[in-house]
Protein backbone atom coordinates (compact mmCIF):
# COMPACT_ATOMS: atom_id res chain seq x y z
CA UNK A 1 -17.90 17.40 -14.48
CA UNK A 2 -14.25 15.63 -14.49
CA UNK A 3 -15.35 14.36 -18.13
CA UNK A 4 -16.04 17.59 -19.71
CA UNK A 5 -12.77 19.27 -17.84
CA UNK A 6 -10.69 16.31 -19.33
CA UNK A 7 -12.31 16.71 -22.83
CA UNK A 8 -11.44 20.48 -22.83
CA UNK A 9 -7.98 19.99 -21.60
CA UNK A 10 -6.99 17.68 -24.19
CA UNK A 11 -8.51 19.38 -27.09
CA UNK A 12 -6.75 22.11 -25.86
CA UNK A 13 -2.99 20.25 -25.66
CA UNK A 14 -3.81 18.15 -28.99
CA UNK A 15 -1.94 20.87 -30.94
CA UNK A 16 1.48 19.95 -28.77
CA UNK A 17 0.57 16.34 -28.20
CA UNK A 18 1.76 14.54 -30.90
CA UNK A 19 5.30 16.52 -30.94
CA UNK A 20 6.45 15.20 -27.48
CA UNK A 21 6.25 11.69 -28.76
CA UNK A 22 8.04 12.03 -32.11
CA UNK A 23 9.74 15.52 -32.49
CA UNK A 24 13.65 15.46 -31.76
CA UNK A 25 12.76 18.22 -28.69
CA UNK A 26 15.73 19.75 -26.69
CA UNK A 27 17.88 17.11 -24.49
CA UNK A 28 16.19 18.18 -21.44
CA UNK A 29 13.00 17.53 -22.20
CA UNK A 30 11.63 15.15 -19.88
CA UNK A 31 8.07 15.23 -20.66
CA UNK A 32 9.58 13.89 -24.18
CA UNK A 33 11.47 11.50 -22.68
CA UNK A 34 8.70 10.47 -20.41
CA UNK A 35 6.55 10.01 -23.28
CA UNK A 36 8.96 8.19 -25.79
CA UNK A 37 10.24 5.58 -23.31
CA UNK A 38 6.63 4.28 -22.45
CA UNK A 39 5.94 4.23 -26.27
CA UNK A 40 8.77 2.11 -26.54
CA UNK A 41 8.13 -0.24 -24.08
CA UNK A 42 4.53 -0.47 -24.50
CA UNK A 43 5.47 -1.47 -28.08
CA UNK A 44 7.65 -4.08 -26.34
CA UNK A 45 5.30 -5.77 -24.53
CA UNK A 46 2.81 -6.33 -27.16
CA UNK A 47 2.27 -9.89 -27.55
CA UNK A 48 1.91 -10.70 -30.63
CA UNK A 49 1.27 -9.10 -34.43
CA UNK A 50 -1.98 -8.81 -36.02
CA UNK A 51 -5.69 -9.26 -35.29
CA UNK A 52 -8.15 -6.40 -33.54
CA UNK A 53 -6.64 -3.98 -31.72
CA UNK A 54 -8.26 -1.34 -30.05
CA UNK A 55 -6.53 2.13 -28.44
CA UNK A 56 -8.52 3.92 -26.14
CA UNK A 57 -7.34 7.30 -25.87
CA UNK A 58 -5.44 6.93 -28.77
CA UNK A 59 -4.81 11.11 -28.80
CA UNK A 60 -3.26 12.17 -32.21
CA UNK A 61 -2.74 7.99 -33.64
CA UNK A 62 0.52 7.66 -31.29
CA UNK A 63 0.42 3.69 -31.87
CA UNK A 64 -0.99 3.59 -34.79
CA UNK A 65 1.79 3.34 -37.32
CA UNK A 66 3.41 0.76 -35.56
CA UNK A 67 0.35 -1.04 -35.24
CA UNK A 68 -0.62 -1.33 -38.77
CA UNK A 69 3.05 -2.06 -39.49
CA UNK A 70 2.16 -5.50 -37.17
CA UNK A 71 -0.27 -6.47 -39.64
CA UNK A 72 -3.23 -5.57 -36.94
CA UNK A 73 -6.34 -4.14 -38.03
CA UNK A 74 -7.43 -0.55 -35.46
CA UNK A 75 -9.86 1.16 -33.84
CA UNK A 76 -8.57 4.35 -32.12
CA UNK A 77 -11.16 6.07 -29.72
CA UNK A 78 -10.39 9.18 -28.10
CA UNK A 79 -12.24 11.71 -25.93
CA UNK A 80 -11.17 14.60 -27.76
CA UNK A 81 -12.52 15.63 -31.19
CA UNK A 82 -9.25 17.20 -31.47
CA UNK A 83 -7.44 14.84 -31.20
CA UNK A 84 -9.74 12.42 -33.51
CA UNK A 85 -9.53 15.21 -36.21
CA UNK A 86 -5.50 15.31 -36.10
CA UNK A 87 -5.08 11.49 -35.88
CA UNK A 88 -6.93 11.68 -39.17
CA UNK A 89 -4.95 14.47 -40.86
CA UNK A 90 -1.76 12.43 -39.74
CA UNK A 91 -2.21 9.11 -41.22
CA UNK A 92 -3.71 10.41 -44.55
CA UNK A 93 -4.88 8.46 -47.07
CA UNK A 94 -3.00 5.26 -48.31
CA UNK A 95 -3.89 1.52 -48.52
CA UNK A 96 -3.16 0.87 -44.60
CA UNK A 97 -6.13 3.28 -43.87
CA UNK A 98 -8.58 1.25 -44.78
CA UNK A 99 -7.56 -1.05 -41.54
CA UNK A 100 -8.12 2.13 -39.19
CA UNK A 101 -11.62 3.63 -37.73
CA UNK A 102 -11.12 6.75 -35.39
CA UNK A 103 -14.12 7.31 -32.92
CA UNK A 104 -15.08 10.07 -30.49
CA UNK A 105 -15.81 8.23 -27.34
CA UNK A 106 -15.05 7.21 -23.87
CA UNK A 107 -14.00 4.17 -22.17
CA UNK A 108 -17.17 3.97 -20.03
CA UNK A 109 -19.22 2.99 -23.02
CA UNK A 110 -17.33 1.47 -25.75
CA UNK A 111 -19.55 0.70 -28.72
CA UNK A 112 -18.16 -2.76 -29.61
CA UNK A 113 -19.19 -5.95 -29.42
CA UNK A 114 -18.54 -8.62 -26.63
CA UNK A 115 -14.92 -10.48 -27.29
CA UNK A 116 -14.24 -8.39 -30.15
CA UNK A 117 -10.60 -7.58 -30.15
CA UNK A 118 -7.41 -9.35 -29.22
CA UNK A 119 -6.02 -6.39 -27.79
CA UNK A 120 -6.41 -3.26 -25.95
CA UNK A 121 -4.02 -0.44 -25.12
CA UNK A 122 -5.29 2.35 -22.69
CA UNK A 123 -2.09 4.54 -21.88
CA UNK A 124 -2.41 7.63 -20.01
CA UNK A 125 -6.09 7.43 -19.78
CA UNK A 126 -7.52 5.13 -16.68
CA UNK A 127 -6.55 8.48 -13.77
CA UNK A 128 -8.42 11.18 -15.86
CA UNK A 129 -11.84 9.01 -16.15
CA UNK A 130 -14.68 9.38 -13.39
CA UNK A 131 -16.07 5.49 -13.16
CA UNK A 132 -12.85 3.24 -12.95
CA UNK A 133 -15.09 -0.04 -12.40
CA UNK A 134 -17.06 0.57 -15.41
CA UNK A 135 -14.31 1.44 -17.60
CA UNK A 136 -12.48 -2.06 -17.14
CA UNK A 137 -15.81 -3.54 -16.79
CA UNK A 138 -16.27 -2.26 -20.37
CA UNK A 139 -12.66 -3.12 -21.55
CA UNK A 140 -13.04 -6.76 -20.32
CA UNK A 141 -16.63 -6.60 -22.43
CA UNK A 142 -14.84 -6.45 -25.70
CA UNK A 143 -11.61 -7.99 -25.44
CA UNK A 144 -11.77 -11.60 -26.35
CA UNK A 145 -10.97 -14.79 -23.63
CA UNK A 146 -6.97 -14.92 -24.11
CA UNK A 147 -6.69 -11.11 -25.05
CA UNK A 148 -4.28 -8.77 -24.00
CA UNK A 149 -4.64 -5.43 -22.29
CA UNK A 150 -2.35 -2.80 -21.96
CA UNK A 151 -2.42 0.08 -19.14
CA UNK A 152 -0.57 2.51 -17.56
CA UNK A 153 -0.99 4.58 -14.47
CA UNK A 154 0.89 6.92 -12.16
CA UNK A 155 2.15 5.15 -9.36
CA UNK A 156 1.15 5.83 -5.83
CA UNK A 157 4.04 3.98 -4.23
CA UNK A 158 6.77 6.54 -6.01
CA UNK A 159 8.42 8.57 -3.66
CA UNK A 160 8.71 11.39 -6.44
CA UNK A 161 4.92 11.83 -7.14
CA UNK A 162 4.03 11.78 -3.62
CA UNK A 163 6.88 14.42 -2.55
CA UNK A 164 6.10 16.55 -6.34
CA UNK A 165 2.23 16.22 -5.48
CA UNK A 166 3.08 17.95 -1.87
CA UNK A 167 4.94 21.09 -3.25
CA UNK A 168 2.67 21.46 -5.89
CA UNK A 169 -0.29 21.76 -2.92
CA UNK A 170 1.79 23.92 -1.06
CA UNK A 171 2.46 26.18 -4.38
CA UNK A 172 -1.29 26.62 -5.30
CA UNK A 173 -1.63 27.81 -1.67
CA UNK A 174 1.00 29.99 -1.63
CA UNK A 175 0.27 31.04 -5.51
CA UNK A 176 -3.63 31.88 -3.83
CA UNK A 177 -2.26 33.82 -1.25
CA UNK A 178 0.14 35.73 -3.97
CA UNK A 179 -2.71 36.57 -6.10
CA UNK A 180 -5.29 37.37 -3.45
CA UNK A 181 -2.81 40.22 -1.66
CA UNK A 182 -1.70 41.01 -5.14
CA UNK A 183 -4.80 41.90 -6.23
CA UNK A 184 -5.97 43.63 -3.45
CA UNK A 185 -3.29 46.14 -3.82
CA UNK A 186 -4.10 46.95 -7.26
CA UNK A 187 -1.41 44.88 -8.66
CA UNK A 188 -1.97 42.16 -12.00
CA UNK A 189 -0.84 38.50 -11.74
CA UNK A 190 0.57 36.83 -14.03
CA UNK A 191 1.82 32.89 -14.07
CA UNK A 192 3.47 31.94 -17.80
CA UNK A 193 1.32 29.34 -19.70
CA UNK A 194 2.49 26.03 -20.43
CA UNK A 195 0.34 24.00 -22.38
CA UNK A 196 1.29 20.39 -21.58
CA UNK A 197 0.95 21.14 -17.83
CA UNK A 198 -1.81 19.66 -16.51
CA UNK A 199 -4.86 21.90 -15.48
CA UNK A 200 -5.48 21.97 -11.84
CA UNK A 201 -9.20 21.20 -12.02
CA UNK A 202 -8.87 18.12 -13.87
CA UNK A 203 -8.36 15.18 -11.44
CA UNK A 204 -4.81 12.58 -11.89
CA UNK A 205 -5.25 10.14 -9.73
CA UNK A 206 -2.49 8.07 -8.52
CA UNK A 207 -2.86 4.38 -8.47
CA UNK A 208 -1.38 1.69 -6.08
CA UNK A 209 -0.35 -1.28 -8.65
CA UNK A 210 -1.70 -3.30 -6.07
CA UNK A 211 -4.72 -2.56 -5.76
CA UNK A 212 -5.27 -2.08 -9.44
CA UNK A 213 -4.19 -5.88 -9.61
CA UNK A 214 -7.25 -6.60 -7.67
CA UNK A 215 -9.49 -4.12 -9.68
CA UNK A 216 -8.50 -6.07 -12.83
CA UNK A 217 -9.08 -9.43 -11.19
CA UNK A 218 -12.90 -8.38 -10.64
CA UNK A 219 -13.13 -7.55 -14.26
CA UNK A 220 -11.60 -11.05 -15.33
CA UNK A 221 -8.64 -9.83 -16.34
CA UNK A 222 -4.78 -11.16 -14.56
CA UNK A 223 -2.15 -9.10 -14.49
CA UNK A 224 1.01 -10.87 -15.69
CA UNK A 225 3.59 -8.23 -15.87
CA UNK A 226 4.68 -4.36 -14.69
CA UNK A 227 7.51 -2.37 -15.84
CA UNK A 228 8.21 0.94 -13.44
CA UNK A 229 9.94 3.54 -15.14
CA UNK A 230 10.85 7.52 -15.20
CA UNK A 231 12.90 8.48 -12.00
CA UNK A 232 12.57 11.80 -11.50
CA UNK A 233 11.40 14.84 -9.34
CA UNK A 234 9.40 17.19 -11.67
CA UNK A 235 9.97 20.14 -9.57
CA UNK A 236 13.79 20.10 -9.97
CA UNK A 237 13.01 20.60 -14.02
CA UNK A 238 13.08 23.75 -14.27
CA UNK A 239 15.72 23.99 -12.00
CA UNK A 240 18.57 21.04 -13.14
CA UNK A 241 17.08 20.62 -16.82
CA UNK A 242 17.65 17.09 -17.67
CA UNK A 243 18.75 15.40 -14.49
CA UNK A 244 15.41 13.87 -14.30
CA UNK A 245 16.24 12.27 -17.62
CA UNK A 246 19.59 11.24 -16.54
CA UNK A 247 18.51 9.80 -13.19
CA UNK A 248 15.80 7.66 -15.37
CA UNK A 249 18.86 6.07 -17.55
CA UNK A 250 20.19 4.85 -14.37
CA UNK A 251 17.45 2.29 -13.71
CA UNK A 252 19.56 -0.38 -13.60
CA UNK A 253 21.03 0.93 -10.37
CA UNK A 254 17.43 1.18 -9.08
CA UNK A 255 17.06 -2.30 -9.81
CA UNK A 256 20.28 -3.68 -8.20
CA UNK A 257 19.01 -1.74 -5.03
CA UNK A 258 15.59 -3.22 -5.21
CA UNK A 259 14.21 0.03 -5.42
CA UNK A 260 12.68 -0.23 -9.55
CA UNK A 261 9.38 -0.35 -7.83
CA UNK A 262 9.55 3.61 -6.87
CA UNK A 263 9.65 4.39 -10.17
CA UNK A 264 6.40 7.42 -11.13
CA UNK A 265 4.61 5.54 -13.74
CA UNK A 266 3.86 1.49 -13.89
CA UNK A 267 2.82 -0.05 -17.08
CA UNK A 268 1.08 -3.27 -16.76
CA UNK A 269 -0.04 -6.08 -19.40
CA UNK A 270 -3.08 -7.97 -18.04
CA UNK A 271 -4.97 -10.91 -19.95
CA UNK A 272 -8.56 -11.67 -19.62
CA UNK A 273 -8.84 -14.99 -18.41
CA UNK A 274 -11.44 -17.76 -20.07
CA UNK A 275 -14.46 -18.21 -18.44
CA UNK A 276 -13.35 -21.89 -16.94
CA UNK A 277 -10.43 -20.30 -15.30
CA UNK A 278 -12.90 -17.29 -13.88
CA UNK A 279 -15.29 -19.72 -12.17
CA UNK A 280 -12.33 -22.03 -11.20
């Protein structure tokens, strides 16, 4: 069920995707700004240039440019046909093509062989999936001994998510209750769309870094460094436009307080160990 709800959802946003990760979008755009910075330092924290690379969830070929620019050689699997179809349409035709292959797939069963690529990004996609241990089971499968994966999840520890998760419960209930005496008195109810907020019937699950450590450890994989970033609380957006984005540009102060760690997303680079170091 969460599968088909997350394939919907993002063939649904894969019009608007692309544009919060390169568009020039109003200066209190935080979803933009949320997006952009982890580009950024995801593209930081890759290793090395060239070889096999492999994006899951690679949405409207966010990485791929830079990629190819590297020298590496891509395979970009997404979920979404959608998203497939304008990841196509955006890199065209010219001679750095020939080193891409877009797939419609899932991370659960990746249809590579074993120790295939020297690196795989998965951004934004391990808290929408339904079978975590088989997804990094799989990821491990193909990346080769020495490889590098990179992740990202919503963090669990962040103050923000956990006090934005609670209002947004309390909302829906009192959104239910709205509607329910609303419509029983004749009345219509309308809530304005926004396309890039998430559905509430697909799952986001929040991740302790922690425990994903261990997760990846059981998969062969070590994780060898995390990067916290975005400080903000998304239900003050509409209501202080761009103070999330300005509290996020003060992470340095966050770090001086020992406090980095609080951040609401964690990116983390992993490596899959060789086999002598897993039976070690």
């Amino acid at each position: 069920m969460q599968k088909g709800k997350v394939k919907d959802y993002f063939n649904y946003v894969s019009d608007d995707y692309l544009q919060v990760y390169t568009e020039t979008l109003p200066s209190d755009s935080i979803q933009a700004y949320i997006f952009q910075e982890r580009k950024k330092y995801i593209l930081n924290l890759l290793g090395k240039n060239g070889g096999r690379v492999l994006d899951v969830g690679c949405g409207p070929a966010i990485f791929i440019h830079e990629l190819l620019e590297r020298g590496c050689q891509v395979w970009g699997v997404d979920i979404s046909h959608k998203m497939i179809e304008h990841a196509k349409k955006i890199l065209g035709e010219n001679e750095l093509t020939a080193k891409v292959e877009f797939l419609v797939g899932d991370t659960e069963h990746l249809s590579f062989p074993n120790n295939f690529f020297d690196c795989v990004l998965c951004v934004g996609v391990l808290e929408y999936i339904d079978n975590e241990k088989k997804s990094l089971e799989e990821i491990s499968r193909v990346l080769k001994p020495g490889g590098e994966l990179i992740l990202t999840v919503p963090n669990i520890k962040s103050p923000f998510n956990k006090l934005d998760r609670s209002l947004m419960k309390l909302f829906r209930v009192c959104f239910h209750i709205y509607r329910y005496l609303s419509m029983s008195l004749g009345r219509e109810v309308y809530l304005p769309e926004k396309k890039l907020s998430l559905r509430t019937d697909v799952t986001n699950r929040l991740y302790s870094p922690r425990l994903l450590d261990q997760a990846l450890a059981r998969e062969g994989l070590q994780a060898v460094e995390k990067k916290y970033h975005i400080y903000r609380f998304a239900f003050l957006n509409p209501l202080i436009p761009g103070f999330g984005i300005w509290l996020s540009r003060k992470r340095n102060i966050f770090e001086k307080l020992r406090l980095e760690k609080t951040g609401v997303n964690c990116i983390i680079k992993a490596v899959k160990k060789y086999e002598s170091d897993q039976t070690s």
